[in-house]
Structures are given as structure tokens and as C-alpha cells.
C-alpha atoms as a PDB file:
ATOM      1  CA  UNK A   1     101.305  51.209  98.488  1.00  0.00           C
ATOM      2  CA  UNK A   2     101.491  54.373  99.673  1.00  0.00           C
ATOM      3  CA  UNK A   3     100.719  57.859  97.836  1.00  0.00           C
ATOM      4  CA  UNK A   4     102.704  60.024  97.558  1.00  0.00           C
ATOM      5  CA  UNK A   5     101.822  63.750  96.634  1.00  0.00           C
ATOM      6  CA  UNK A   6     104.068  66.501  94.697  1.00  0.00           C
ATOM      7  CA  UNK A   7     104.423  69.610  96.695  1.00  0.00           C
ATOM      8  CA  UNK A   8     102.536  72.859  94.920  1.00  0.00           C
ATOM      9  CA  UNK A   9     104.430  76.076  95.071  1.00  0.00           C
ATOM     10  CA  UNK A  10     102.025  78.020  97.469  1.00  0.00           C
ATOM     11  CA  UNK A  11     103.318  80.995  94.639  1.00  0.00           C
ATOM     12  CA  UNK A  12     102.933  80.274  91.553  1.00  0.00           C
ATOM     13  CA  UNK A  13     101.038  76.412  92.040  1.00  0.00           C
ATOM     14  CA  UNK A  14     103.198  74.428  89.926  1.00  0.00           C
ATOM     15  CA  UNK A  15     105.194  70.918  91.546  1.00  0.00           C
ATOM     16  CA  UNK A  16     107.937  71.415  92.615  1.00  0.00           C
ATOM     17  CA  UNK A  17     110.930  68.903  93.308  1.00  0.00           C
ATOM     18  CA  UNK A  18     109.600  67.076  96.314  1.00  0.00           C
ATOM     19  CA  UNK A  19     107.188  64.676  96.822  1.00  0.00           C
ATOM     20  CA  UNK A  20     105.269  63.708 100.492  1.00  0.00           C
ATOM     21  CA  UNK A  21     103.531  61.019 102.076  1.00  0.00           C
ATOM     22  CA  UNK A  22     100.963  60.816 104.245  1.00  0.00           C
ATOM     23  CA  UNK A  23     103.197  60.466 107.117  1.00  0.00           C
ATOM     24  CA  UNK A  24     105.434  63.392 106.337  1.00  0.00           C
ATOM     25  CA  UNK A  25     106.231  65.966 108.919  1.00  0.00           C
ATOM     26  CA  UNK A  26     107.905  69.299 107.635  1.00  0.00           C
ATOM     27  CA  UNK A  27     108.401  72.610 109.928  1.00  0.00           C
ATOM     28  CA  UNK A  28     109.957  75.337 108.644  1.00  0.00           C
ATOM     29  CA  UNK A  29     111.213  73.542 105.201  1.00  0.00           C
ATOM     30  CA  UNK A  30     112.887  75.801 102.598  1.00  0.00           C
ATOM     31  CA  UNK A  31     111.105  75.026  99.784  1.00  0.00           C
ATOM     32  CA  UNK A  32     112.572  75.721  96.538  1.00  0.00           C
ATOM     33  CA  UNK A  33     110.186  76.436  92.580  1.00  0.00           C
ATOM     34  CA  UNK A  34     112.409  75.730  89.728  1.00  0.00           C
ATOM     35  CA  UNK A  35     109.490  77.674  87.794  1.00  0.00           C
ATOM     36  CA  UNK A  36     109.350  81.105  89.964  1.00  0.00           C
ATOM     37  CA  UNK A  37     112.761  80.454  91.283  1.00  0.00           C
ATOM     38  CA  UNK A  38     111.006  81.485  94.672  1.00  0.00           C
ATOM     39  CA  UNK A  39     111.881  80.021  98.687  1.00  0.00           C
ATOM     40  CA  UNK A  40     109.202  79.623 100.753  1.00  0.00           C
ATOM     41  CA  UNK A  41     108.930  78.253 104.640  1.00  0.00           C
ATOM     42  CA  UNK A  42     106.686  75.836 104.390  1.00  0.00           C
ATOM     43  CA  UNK A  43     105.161  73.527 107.035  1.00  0.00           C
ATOM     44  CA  UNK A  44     103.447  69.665 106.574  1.00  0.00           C
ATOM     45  CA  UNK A  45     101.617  68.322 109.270  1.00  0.00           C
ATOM     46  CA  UNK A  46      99.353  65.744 108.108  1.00  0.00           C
ATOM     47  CA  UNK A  47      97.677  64.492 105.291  1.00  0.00           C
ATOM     48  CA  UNK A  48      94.789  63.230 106.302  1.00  0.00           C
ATOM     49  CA  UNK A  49      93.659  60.451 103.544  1.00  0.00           C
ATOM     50  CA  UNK A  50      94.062  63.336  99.953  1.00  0.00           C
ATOM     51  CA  UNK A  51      93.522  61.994  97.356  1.00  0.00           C
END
């Protein structure tokens, strides 16, 4: 099973709409808060075993 992780708004820190796995690679995503109604570029490299 993997685990999968919300995304935090790196504005306000609430989840947002998108989940990631450990595998996940993002560069330069346009990552939308429904609570600050706020786009940020965000990038994912790893996650290296979060829990």
C-alpha cells in the first residue's frame, strides 16, 4: 500500500486538492488553494519515507 500525502498550501498550510506519492515528480506545477484562492509553482522531488 502506498501513502499517499495531501499537498499543504506553502501560503496559508491548509490541503489542497492533490494528493502525492512517494514516487511523485512535479516541476513547475501550478498549484491551486481553494481556501486562499492563491497559485503557486511548486516543485516535488522526492519523498523520502514521510510519514
Amino acid at each position: 500500500m502506498c501513502k499517499e500525502k495531501w499537498v499543504l498550501c506553502p501560503v496559508c498550510g491548509n490541503k489542497t486538492r492533490i494528493k502525492v506519492r512517494p514516487d511523485t515528480m512535479l516541476e513547475n506545477f501550478p498549484l491551486f488553494c481553494p481556501k486562499c484562492r492563491q497559485e503557486t509553482l511548486i516543485s516535488v522531488k522526492e519523498r523520502n519515507g514521510e510519514e
